[in-house]
Structures are given as structure tokens and as C-alpha cells.
PDB file of N, CA and C in Angstrom:
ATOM      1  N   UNK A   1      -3.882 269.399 236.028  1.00  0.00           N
ATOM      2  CA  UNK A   1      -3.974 269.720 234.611  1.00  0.00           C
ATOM      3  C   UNK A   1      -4.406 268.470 233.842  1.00  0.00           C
ATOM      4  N   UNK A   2      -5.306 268.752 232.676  1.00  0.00           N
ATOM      5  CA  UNK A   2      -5.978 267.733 232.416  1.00  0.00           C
ATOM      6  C   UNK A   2      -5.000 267.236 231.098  1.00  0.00           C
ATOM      7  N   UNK A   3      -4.399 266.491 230.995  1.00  0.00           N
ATOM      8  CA  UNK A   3      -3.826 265.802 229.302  1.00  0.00           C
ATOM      9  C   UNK A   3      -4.486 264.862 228.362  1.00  0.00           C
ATOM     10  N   UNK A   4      -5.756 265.059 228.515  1.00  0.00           N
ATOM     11  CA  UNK A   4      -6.491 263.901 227.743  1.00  0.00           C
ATOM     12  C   UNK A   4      -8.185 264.400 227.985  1.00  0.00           C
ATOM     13  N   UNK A   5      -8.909 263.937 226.887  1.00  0.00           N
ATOM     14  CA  UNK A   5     -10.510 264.000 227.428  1.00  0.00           C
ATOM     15  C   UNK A   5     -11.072 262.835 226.612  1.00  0.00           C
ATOM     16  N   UNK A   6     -12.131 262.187 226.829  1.00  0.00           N
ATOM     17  CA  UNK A   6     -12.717 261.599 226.380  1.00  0.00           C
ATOM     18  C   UNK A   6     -13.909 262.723 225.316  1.00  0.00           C
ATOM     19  N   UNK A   7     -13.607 261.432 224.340  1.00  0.00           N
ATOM     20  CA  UNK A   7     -14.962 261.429 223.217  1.00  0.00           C
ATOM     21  C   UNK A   7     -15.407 260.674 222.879  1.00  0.00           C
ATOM     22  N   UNK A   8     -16.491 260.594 221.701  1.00  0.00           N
ATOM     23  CA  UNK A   8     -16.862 259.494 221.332  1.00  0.00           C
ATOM     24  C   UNK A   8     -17.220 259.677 220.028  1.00  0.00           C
ATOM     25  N   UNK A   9     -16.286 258.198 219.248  1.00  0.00           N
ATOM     26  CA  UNK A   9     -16.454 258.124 217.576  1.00  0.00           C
ATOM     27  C   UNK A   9     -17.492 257.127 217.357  1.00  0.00           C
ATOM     28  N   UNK A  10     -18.084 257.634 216.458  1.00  0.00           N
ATOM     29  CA  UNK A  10     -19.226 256.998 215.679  1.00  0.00           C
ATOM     30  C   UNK A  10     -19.001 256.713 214.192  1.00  0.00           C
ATOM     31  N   UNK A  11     -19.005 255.304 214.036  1.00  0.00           N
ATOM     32  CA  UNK A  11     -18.502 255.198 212.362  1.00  0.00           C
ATOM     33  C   UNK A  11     -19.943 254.901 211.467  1.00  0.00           C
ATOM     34  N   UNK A  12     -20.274 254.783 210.648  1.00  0.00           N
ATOM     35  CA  UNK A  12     -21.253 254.406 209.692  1.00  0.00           C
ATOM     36  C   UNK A  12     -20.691 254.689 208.172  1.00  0.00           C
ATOM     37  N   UNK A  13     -21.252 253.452 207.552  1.00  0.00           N
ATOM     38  CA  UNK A  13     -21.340 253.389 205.954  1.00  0.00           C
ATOM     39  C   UNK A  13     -22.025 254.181 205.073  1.00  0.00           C
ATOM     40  N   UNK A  14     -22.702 254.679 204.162  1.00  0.00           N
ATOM     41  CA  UNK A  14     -23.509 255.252 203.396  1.00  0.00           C
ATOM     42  C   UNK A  14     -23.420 254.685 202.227  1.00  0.00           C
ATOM     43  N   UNK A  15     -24.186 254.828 201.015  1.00  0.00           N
ATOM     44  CA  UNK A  15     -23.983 254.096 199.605  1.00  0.00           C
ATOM     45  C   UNK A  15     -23.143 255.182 199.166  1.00  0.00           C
ATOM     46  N   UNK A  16     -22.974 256.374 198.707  1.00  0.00           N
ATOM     47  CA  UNK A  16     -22.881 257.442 197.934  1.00  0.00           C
ATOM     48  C   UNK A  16     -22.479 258.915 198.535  1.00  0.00           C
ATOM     49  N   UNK A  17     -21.589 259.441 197.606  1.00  0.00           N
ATOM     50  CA  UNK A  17     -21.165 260.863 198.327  1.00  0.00           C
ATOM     51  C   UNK A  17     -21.994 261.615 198.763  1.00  0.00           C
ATOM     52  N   UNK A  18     -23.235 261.510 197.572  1.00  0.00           N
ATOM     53  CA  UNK A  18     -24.477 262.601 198.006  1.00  0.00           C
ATOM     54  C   UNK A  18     -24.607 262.279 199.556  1.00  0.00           C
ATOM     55  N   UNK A  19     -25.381 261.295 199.397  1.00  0.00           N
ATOM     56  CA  UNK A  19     -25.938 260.688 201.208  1.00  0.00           C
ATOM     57  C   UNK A  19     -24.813 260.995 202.307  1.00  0.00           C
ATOM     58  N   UNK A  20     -23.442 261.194 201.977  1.00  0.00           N
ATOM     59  CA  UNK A  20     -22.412 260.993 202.542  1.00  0.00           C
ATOM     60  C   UNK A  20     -21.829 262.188 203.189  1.00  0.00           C
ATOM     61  N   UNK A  21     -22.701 263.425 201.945  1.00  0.00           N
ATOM     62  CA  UNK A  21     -22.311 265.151 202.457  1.00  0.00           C
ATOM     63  C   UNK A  21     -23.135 265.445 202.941  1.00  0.00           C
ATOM     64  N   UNK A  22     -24.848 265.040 202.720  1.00  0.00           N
ATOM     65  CA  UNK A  22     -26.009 265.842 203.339  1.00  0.00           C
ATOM     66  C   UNK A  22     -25.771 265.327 204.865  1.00  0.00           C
ATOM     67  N   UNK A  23     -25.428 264.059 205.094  1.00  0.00           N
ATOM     68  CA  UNK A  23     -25.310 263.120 206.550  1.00  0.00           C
ATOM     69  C   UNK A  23     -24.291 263.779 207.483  1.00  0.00           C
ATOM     70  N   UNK A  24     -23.090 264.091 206.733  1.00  0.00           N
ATOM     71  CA  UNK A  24     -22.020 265.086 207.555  1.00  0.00           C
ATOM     72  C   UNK A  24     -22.699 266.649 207.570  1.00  0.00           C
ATOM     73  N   UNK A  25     -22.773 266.914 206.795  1.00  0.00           N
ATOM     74  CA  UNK A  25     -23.685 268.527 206.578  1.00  0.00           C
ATOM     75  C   UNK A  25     -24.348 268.892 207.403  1.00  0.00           C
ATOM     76  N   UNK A  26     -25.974 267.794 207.849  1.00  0.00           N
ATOM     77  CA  UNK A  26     -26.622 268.454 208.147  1.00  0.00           C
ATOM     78  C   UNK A  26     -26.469 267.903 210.108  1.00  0.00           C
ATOM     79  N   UNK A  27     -25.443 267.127 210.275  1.00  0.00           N
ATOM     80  CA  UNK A  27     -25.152 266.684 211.792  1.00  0.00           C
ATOM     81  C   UNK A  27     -24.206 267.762 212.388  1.00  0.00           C
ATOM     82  N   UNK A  28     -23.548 268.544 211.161  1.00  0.00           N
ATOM     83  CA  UNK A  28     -22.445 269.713 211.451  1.00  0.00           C
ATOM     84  C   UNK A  28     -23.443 270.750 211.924  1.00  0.00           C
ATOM     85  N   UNK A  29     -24.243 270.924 211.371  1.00  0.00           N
ATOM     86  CA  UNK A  29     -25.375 271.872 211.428  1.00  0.00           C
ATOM     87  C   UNK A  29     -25.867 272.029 212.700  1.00  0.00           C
ATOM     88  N   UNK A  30     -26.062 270.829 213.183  1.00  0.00           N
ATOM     89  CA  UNK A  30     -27.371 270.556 214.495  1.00  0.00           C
ATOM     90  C   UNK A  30     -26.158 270.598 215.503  1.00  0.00           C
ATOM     91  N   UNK A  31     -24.930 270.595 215.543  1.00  0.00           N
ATOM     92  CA  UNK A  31     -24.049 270.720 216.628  1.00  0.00           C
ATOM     93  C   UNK A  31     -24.184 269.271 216.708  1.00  0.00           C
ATOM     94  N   UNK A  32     -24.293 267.835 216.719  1.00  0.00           N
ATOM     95  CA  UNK A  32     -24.304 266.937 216.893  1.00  0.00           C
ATOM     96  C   UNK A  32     -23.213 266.632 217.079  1.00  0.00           C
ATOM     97  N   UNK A  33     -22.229 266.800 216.610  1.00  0.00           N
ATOM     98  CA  UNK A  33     -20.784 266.404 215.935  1.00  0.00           C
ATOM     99  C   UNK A  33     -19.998 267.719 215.953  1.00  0.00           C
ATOM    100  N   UNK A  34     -18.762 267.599 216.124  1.00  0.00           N
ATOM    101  CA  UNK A  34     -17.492 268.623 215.646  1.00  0.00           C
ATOM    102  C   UNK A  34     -16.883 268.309 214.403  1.00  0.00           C
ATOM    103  N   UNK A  35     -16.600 267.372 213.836  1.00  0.00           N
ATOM    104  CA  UNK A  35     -15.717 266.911 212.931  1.00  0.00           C
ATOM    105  C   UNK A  35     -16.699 265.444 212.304  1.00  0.00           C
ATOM    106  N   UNK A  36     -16.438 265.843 211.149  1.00  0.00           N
ATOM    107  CA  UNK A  36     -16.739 263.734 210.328  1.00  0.00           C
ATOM    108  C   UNK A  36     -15.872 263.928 209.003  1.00  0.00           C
ATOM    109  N   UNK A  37     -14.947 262.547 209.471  1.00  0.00           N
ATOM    110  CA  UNK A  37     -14.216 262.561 208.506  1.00  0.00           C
ATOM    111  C   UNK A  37     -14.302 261.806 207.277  1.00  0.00           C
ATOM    112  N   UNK A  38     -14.498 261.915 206.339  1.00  0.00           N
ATOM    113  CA  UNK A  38     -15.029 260.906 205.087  1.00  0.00           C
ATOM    114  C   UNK A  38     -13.508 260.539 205.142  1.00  0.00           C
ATOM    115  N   UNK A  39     -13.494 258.361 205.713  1.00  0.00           N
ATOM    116  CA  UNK A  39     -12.726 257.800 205.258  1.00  0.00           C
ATOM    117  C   UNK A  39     -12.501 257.304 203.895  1.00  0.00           C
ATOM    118  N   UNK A  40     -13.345 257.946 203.280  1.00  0.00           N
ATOM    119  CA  UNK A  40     -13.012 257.069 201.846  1.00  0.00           C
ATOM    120  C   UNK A  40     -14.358 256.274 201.577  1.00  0.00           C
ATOM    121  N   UNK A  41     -14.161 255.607 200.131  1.00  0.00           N
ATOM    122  CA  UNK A  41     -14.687 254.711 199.438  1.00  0.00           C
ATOM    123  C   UNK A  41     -14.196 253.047 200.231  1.00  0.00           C
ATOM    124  N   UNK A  42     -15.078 252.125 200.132  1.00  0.00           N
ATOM    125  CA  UNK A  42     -14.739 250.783 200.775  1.00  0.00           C
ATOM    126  C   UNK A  42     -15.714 249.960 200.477  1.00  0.00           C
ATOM    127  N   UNK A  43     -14.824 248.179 200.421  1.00  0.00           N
ATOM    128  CA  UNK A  43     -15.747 247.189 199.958  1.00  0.00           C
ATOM    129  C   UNK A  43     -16.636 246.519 201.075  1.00  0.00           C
ATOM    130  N   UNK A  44     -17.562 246.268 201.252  1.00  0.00           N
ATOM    131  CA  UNK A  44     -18.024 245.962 202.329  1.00  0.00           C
ATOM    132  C   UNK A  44     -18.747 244.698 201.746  1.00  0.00           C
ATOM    133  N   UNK A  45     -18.422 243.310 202.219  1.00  0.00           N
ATOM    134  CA  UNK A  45     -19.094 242.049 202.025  1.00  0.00           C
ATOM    135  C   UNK A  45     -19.590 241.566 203.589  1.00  0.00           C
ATOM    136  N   UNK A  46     -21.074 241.000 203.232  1.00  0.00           N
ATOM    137  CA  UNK A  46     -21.710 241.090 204.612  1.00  0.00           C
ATOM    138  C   UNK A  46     -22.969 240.574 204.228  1.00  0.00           C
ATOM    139  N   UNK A  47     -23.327 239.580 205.287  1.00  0.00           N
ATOM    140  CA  UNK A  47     -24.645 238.759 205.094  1.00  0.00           C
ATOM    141  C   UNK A  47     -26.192 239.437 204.885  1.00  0.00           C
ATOM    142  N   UNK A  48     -27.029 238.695 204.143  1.00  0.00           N
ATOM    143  CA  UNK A  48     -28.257 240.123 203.871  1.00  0.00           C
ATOM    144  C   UNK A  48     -29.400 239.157 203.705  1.00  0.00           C
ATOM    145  N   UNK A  49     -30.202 238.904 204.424  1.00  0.00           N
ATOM    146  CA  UNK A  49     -31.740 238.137 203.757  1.00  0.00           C
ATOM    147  C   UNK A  49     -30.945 236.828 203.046  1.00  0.00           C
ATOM    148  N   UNK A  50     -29.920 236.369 203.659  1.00  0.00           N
ATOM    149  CA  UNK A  50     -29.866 234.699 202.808  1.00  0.00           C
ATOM    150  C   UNK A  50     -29.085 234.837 202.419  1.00  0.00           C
ATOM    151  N   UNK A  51     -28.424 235.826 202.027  1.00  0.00           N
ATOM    152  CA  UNK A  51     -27.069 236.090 200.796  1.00  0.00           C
ATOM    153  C   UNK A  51     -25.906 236.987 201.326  1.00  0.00           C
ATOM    154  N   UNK A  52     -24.935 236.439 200.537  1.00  0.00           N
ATOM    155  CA  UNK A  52     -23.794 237.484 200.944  1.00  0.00           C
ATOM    156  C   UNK A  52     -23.559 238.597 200.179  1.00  0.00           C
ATOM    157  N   UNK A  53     -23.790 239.538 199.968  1.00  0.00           N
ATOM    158  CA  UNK A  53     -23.422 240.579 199.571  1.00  0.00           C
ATOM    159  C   UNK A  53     -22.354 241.466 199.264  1.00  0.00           C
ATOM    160  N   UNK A  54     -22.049 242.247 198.189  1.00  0.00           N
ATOM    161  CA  UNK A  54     -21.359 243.083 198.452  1.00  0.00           C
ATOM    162  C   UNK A  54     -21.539 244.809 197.477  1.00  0.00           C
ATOM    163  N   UNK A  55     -20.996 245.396 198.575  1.00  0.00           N
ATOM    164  CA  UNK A  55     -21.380 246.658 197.978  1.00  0.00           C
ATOM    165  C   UNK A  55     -19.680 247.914 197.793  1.00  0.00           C
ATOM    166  N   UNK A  56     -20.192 248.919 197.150  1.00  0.00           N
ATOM    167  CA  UNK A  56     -19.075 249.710 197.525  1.00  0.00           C
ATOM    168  C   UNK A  56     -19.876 250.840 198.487  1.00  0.00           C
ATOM    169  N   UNK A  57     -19.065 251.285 199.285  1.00  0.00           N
ATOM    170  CA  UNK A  57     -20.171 252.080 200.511  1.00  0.00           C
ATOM    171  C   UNK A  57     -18.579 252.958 200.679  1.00  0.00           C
ATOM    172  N   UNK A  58     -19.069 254.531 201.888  1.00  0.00           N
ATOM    173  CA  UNK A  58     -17.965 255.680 201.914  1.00  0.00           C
ATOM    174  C   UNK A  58     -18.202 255.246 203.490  1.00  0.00           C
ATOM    175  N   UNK A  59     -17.506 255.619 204.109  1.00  0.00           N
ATOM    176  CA  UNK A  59     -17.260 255.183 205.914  1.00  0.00           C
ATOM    177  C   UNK A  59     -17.547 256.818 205.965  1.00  0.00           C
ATOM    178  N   UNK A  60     -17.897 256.934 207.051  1.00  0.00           N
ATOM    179  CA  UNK A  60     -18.242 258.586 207.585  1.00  0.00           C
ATOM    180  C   UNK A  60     -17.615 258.512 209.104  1.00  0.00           C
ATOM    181  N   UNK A  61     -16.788 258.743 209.737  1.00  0.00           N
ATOM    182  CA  UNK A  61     -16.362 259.264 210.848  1.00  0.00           C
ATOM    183  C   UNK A  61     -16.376 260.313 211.673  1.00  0.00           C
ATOM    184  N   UNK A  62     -17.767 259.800 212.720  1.00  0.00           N
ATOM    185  CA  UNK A  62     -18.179 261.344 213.423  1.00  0.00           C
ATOM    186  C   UNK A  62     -17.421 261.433 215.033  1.00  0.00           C
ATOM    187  N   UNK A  63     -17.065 262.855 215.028  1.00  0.00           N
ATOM    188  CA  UNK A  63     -15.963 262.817 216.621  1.00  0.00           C
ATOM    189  C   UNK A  63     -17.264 263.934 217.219  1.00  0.00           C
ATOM    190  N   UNK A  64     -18.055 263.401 218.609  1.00  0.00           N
ATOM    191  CA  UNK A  64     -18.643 263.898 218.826  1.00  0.00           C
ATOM    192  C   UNK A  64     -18.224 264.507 220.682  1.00  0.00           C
ATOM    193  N   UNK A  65     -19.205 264.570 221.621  1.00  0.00           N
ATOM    194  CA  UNK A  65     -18.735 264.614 222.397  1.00  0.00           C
ATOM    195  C   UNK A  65     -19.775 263.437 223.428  1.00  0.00           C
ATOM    196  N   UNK A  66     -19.475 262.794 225.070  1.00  0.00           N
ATOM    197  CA  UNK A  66     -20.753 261.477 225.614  1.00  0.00           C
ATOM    198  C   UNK A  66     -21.704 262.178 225.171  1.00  0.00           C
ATOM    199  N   UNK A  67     -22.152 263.759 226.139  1.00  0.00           N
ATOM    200  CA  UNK A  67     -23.404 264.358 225.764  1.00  0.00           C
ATOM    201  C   UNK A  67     -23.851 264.196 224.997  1.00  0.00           C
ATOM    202  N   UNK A  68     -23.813 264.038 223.397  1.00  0.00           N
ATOM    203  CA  UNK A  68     -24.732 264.731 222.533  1.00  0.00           C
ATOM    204  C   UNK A  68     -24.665 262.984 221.516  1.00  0.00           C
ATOM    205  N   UNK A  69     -23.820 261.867 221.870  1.00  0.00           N
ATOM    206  CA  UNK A  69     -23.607 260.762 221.383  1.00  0.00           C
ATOM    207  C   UNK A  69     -24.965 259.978 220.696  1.00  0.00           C
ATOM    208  N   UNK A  70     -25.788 260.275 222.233  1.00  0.00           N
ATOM    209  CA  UNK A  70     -26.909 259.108 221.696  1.00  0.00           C
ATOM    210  C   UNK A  70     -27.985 260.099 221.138  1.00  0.00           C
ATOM    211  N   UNK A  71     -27.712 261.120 220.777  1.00  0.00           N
ATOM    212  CA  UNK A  71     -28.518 262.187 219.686  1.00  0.00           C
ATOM    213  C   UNK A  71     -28.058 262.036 218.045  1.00  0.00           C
ATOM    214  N   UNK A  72     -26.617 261.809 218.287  1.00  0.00           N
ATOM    215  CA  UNK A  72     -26.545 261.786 217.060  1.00  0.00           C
ATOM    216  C   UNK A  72     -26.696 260.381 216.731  1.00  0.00           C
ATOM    217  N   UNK A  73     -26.488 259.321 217.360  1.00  0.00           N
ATOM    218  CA  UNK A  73     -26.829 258.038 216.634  1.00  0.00           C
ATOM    219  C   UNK A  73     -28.149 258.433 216.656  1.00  0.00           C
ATOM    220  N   UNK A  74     -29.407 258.547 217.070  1.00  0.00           N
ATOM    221  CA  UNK A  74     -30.973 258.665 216.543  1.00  0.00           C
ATOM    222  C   UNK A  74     -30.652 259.367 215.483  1.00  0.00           C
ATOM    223  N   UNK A  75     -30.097 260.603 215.486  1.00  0.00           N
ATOM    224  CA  UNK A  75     -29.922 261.390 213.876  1.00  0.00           C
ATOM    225  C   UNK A  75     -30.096 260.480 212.510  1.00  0.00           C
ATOM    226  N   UNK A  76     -29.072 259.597 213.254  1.00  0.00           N
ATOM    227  CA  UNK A  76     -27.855 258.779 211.464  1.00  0.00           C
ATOM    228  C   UNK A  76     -29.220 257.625 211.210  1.00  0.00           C
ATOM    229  N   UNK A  77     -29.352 256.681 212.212  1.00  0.00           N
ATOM    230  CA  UNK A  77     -30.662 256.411 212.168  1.00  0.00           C
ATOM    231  C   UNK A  77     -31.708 256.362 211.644  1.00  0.00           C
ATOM    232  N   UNK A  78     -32.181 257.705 212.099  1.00  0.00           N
ATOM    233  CA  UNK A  78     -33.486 258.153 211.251  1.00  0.00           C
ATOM    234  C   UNK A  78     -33.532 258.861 210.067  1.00  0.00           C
ATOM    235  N   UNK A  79     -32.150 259.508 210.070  1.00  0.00           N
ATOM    236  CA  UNK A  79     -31.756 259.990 207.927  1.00  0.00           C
ATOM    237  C   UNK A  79     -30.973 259.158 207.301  1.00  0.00           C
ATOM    238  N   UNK A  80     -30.680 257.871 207.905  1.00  0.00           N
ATOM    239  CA  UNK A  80     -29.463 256.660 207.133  1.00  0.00           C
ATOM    240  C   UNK A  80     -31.089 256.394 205.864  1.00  0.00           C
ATOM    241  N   UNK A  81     -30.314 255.714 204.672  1.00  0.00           N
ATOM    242  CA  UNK A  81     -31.029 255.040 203.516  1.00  0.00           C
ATOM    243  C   UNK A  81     -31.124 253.782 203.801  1.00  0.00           C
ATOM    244  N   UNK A  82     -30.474 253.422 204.775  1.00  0.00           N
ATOM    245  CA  UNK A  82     -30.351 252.033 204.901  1.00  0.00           C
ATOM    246  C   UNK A  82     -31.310 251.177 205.808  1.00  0.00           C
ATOM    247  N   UNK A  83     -32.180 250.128 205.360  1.00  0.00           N
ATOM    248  CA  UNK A  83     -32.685 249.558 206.701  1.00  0.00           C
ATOM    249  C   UNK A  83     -32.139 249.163 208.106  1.00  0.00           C
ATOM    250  N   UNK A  84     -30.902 248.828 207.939  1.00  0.00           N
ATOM    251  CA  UNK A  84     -30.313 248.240 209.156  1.00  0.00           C
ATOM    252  C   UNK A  84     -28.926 249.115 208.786  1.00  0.00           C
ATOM    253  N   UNK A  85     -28.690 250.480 209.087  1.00  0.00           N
ATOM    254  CA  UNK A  85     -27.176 250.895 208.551  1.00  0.00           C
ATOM    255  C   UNK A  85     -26.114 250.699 209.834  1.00  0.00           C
ATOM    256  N   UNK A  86     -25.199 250.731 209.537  1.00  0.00           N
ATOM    257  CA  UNK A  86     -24.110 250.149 210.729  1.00  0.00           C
ATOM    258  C   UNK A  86     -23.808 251.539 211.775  1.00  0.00           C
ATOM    259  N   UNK A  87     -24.267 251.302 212.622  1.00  0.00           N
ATOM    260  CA  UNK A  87     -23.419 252.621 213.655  1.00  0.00           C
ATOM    261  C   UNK A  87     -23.060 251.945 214.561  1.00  0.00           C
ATOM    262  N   UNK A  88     -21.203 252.217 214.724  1.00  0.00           N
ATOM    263  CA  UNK A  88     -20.212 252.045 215.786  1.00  0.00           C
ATOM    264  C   UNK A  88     -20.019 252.741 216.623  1.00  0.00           C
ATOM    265  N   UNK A  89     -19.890 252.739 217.700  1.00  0.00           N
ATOM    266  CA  UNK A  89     -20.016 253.685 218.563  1.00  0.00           C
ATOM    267  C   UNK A  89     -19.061 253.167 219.848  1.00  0.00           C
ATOM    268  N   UNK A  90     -17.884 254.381 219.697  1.00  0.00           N
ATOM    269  CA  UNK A  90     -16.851 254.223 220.969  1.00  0.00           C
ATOM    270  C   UNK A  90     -16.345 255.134 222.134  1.00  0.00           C
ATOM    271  N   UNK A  91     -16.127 255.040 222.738  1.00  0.00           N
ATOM    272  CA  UNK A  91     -15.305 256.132 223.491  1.00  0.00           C
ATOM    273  C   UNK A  91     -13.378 256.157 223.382  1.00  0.00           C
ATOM    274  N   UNK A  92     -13.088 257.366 223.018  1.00  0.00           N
ATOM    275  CA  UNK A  92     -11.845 257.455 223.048  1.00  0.00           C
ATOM    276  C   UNK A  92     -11.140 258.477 223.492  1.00  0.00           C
ATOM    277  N   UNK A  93      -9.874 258.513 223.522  1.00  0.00           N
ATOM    278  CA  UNK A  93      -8.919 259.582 224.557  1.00  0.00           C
ATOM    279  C   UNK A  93      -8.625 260.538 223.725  1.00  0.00           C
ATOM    280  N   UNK A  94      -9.178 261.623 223.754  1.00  0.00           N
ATOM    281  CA  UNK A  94      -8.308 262.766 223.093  1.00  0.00           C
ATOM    282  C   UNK A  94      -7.216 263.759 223.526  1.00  0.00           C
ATOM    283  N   UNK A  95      -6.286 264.483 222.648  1.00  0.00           N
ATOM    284  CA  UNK A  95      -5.523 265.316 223.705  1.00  0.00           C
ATOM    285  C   UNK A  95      -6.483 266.230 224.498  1.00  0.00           C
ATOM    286  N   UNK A  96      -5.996 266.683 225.264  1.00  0.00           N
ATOM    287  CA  UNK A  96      -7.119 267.932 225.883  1.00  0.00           C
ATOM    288  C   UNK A  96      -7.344 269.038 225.363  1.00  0.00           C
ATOM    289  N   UNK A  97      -6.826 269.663 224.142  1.00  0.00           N
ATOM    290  CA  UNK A  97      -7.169 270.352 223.483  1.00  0.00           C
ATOM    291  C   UNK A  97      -8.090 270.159 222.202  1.00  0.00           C
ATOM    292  N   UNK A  98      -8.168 268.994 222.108  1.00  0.00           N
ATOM    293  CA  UNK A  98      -8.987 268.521 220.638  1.00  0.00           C
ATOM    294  C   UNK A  98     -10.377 268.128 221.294  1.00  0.00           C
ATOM    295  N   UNK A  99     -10.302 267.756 222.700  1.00  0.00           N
ATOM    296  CA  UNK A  99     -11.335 266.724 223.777  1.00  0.00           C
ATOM    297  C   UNK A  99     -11.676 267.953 223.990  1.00  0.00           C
ATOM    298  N   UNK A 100     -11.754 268.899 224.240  1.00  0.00           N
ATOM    299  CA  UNK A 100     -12.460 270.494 224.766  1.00  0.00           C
ATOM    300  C   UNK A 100     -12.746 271.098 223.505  1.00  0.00           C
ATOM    301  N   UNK A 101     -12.272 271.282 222.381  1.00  0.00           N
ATOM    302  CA  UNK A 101     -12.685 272.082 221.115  1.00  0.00           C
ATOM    303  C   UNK A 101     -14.253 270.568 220.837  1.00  0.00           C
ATOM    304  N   UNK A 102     -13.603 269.651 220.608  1.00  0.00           N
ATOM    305  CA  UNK A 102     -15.353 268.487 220.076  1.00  0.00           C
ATOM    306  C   UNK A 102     -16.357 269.443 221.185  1.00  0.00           C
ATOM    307  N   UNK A 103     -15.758 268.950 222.479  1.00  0.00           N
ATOM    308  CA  UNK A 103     -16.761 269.558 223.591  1.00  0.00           C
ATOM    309  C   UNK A 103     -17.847 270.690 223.420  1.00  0.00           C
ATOM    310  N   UNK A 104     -16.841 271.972 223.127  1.00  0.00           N
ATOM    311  CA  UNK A 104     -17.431 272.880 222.831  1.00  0.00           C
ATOM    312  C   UNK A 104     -18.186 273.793 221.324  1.00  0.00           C
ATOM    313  N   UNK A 105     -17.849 272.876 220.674  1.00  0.00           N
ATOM    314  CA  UNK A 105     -18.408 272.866 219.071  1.00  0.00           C
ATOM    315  C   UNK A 105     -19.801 271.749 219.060  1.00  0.00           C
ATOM    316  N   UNK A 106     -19.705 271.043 220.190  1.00  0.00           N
ATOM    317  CA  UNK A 106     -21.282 270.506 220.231  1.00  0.00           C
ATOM    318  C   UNK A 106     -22.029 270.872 221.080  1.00  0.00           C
ATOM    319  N   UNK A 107     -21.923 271.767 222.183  1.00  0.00           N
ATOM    320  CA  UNK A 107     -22.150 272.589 223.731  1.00  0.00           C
ATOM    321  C   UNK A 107     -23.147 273.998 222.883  1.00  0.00           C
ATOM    322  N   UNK A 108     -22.655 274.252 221.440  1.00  0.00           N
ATOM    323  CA  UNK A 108     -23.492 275.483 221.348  1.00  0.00           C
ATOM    324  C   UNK A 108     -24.818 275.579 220.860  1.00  0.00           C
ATOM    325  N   UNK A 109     -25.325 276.104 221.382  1.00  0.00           N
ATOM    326  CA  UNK A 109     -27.327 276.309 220.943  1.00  0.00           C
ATOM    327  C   UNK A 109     -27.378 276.252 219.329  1.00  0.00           C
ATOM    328  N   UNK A 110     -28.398 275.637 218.806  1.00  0.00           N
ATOM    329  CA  UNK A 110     -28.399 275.884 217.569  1.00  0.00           C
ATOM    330  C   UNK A 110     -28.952 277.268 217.106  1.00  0.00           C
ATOM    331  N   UNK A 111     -27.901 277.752 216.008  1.00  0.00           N
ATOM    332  CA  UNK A 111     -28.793 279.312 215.133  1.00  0.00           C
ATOM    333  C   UNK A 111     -29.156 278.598 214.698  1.00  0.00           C
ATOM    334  N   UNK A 112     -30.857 279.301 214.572  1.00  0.00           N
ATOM    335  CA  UNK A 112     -31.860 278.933 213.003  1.00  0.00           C
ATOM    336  C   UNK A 112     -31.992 280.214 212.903  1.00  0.00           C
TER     337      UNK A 112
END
């Protein structure tokens, strides 16, 4: 009996809620992801072209499953606003019931 599954979280910044719902929205959409959790609003200070910076940015937390991982980082990627936007990318233990629901909420064909 299995008590655990692996997944994998993917964190990234965004400037703004807008960018922050279409980015969760449309990765919910494509099956990319099961879950993204908007951690919130956050200060983020961090080196940029010479300067230190700082911004206010929303953290987006995507629980995906290995399969479909390095799809959705190209996703965030190629619809981030950002030139260089931050994607974290881990593997972690889930119970086996949460590690089989991600599984199978990213396993299904897309309706169009």
C-alpha cells in the first residue's frame, strides 16, 4: 500500500492579480497543473541590470504532477511578463491521496 506519492511544486512571482489569474486560469485549463495556490502579495528585493531593486510581486504555487512538470514550466515561461521570471521547481511527498488526485487531474485529455 502506497502512503505517499511524489509531485512537483513550481513557484513563480507575477507583478499583478490580473497576470496572476489568467497564469493560474489558463494552466488549470491545459491540465498542466491540479491546484495553484495564490500565496499572497510579497516584497521581493533582487539584483537587476546594476541595481537593486524592489518590487511588490503575488507568488503563484503550482502542484503539478513529474509528467506534465517540464510542460508547465515552458507554459509560465512563454506567458510570464517577465524577462527573466523566477520558476522553482521541486519534487515533494504527498499523501497518496492528494499524490493520485494532482496525478489524475493532469492525466486528462484536454476538452476544446
Amino acid at each position: 500500500m502506497t502512503v505517499s506519492e511524489s509531485v512537483t511544486l513550481i513557484l513563480t512571482t507575477v507583478p499583478d492579480a490580473a497576470t496572476a489569474q489568467t497564469l493560474a486560469a489558463e494552466a488549470l485549463a491545459a491540465r498542466l497543473c491540479a491546484c495553484v495556490t495564490e500565496l499572497g502579495a510579497v516584497q521581493s528585493r533582487y539584483h537587476w541590470q546594476g541595481a537593486i531593486e524592489t518590487a511588490e510581486e503575488i507568488q503563484l504555487l503550482f502542484k503539478t504532477s513529474a509528467a506534465r512538470a517540464v510542460e508547465l514550466e515552458r507554459y509560465i515561461h512563454a506567458h510570464h511578463p517577465y524577462d527573466t521570471p523566477e520558476v522553482l521547481s521541486w519534487q515533494a511527498t504527498a499523501s497518496a491521496a492528494y499524490g493520485q488526485w494532482i496525478a489524475a487531474e493532469t492525466q486528462r485529455p484536454l476538452h476544446v
